[in-house]
Protein backbone atom coordinates (compact mmCIF):
# COMPACT_ATOMS: atom_id res chain seq x y z
CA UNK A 1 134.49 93.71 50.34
CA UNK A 2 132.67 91.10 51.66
CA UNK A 3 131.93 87.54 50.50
CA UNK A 4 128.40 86.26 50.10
CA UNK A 5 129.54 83.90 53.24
CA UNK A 6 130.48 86.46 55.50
CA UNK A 7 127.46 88.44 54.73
CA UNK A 8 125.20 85.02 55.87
CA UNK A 9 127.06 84.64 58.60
CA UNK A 10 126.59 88.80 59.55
CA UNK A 11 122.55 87.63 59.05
CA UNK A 12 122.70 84.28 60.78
CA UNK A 13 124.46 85.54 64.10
CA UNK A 14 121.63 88.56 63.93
CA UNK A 15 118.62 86.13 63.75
CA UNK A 16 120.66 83.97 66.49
CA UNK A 17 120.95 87.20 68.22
CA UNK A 18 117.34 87.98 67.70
CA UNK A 19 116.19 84.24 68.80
CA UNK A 20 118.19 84.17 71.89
CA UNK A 21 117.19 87.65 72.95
CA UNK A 22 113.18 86.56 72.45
CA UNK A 23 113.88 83.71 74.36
CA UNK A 24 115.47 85.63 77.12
CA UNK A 25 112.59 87.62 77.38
CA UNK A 26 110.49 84.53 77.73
CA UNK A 27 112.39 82.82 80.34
CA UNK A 28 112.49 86.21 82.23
CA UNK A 29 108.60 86.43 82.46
CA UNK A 30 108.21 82.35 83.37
CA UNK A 31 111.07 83.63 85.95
CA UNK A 32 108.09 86.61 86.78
CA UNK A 33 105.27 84.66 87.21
CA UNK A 34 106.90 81.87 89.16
CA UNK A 35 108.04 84.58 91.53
CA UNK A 36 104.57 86.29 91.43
CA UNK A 37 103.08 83.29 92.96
CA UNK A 38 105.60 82.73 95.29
CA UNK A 39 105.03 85.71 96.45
CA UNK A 40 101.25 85.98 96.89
CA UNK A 41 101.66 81.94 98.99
CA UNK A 42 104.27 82.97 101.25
CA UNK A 43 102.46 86.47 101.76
CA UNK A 44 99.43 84.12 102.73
CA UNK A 45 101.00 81.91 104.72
CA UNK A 46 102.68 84.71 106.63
CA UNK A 47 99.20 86.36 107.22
CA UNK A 48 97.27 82.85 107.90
CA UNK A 49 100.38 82.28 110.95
CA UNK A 50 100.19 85.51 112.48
CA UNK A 51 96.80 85.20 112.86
CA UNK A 52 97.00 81.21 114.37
CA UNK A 53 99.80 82.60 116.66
CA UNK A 54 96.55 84.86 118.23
CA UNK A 55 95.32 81.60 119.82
CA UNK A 56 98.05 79.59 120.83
CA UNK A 57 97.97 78.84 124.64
CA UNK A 58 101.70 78.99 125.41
CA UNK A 59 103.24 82.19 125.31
CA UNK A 60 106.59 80.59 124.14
CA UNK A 61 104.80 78.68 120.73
CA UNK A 62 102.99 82.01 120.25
CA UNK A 63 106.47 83.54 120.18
CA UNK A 64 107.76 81.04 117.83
CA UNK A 65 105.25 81.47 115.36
CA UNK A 66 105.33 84.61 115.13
CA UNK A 67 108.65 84.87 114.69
CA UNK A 68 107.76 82.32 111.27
CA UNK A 69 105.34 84.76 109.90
CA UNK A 70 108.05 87.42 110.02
CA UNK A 71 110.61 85.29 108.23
CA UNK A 72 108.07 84.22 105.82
CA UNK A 73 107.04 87.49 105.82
CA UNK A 74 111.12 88.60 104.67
CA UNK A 75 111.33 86.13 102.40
CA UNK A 76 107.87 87.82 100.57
CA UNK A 77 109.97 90.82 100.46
CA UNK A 78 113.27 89.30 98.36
CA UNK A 79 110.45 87.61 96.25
CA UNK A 80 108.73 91.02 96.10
CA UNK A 81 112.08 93.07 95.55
CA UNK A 82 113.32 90.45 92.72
CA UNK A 83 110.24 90.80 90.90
CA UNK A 84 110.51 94.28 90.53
CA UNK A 85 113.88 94.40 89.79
CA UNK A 86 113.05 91.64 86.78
CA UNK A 87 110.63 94.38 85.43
CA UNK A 88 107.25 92.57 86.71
CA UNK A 89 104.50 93.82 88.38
CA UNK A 90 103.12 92.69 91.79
CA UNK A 91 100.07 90.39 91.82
CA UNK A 92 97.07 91.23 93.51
CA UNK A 93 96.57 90.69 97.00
CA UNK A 94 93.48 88.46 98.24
CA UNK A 95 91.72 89.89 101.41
CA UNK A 96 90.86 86.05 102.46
CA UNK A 97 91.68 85.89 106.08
CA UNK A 98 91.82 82.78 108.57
CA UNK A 99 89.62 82.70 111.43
CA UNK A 100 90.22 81.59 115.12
CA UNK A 101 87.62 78.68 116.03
CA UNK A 102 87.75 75.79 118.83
CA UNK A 103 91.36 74.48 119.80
CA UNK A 104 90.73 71.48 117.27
CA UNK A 105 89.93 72.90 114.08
CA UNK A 106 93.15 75.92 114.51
CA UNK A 107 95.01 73.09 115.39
CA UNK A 108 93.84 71.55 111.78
CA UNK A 109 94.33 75.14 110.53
CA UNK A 110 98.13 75.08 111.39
CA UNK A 111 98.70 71.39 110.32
CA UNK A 112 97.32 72.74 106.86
CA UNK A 113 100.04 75.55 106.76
CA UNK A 114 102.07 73.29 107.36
CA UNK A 115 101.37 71.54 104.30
CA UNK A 116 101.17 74.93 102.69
CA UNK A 117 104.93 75.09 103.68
CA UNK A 118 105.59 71.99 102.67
CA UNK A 119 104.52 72.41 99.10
CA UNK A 120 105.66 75.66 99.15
CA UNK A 121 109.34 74.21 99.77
CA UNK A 122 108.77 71.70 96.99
CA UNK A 123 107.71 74.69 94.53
CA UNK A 124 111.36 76.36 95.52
CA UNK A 125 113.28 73.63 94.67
CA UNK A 126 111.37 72.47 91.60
CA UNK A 127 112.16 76.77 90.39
CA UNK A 128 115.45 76.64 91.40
CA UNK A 129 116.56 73.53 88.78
CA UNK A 130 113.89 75.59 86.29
CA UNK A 131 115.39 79.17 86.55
CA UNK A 132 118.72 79.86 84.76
CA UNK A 133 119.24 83.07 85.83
CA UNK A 134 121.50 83.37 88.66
CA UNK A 135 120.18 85.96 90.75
CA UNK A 136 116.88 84.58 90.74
CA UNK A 137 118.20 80.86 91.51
CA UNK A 138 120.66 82.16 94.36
CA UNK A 139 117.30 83.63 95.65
CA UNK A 140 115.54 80.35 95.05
CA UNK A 141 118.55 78.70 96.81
CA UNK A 142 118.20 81.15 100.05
CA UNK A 143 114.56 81.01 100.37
CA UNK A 144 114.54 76.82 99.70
CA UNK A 145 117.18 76.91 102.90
CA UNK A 146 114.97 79.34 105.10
CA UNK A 147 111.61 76.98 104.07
CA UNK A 148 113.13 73.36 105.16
CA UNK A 149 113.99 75.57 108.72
CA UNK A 150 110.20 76.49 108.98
CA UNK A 151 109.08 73.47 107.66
CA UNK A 152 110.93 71.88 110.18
CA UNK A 153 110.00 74.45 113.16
CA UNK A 154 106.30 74.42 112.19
CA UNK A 155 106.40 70.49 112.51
CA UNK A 156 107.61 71.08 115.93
CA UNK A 157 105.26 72.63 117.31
CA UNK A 158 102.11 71.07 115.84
CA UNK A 159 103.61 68.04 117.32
CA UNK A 160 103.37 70.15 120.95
CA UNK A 161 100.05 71.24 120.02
CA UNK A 162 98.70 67.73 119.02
């Protein structure tokens, strides 16, 4: 038979159990949406690249971004993959597109993804000390890596371009 103790504690461990699962559940869709928009900014990125690689006037910078937009492009997929596999849904995709103009302004244009890069490097390493869940800050960790390399490739070569 049980004690009146025993039976509070059987109640108390069920409403901790109850707590800590709704709070799982709520860290798991910040986790989401934090992923969500990763996703969408490096998707962006990716797309704004490929299209500044277009006017690029050595072959061997055109080769370089491009091969930036595909990483970024990789690292969209883990983000995209990870989402899923957390039970979210994939954002919307915007059909804004950059534009090729004079040498100057797509020069601007890249120093701006650059930024975008920049930030979006910040953003990873700000999630990873926010997300406790491991997968999803061993991603963080993998993608923040990959980032500082473009960041640091990107800076490269708008210092060529410049």
């Amino acid at each position: 038979m049980e004690t009146w103790v025993q039976n509070q504690e059987k109640k108390m461990s069920f409403l901790d159990f109850l707590s800590d699962s709704a709070f799982k559940r709520r860290e798991i869709q910040k986790t989401i949406k934090l992923l969500q928009m990763d996703y969408l900014t490096t998707l962006r990125i990716s797309s704004n690249l490929s299209v500044h690689a277009k006017w690029i006037p050595y072959p061997f910078l055109q080769e370089r971004v491009r091969k930036i937009s595909e990483s970024l492009r990789k690292q969209s997929e883990l983000l995209r993959e990870q989402i899923i596999k957390l039970g979210g849904e994939l954002p919307p995709l915007s059909s804004e597109q950059t534009s090729l103009s004079d040498h100057r302004q797509n020069v601007k244009k890249l120093v701006q993804e650059l930024e975008n890069t920049s930030k979006l490097y910040e953003t990873y390493a700000h999630q990873r000390n926010i997300v406790e869940q491991n997968e999803s800050s061993h991603l963080l960790s993998i993608l923040l890596d990959n980032t500082k390399k473009i960041k640091e490739e990107l800076t490269d070569i708008v210092m060529r371009l410049s």
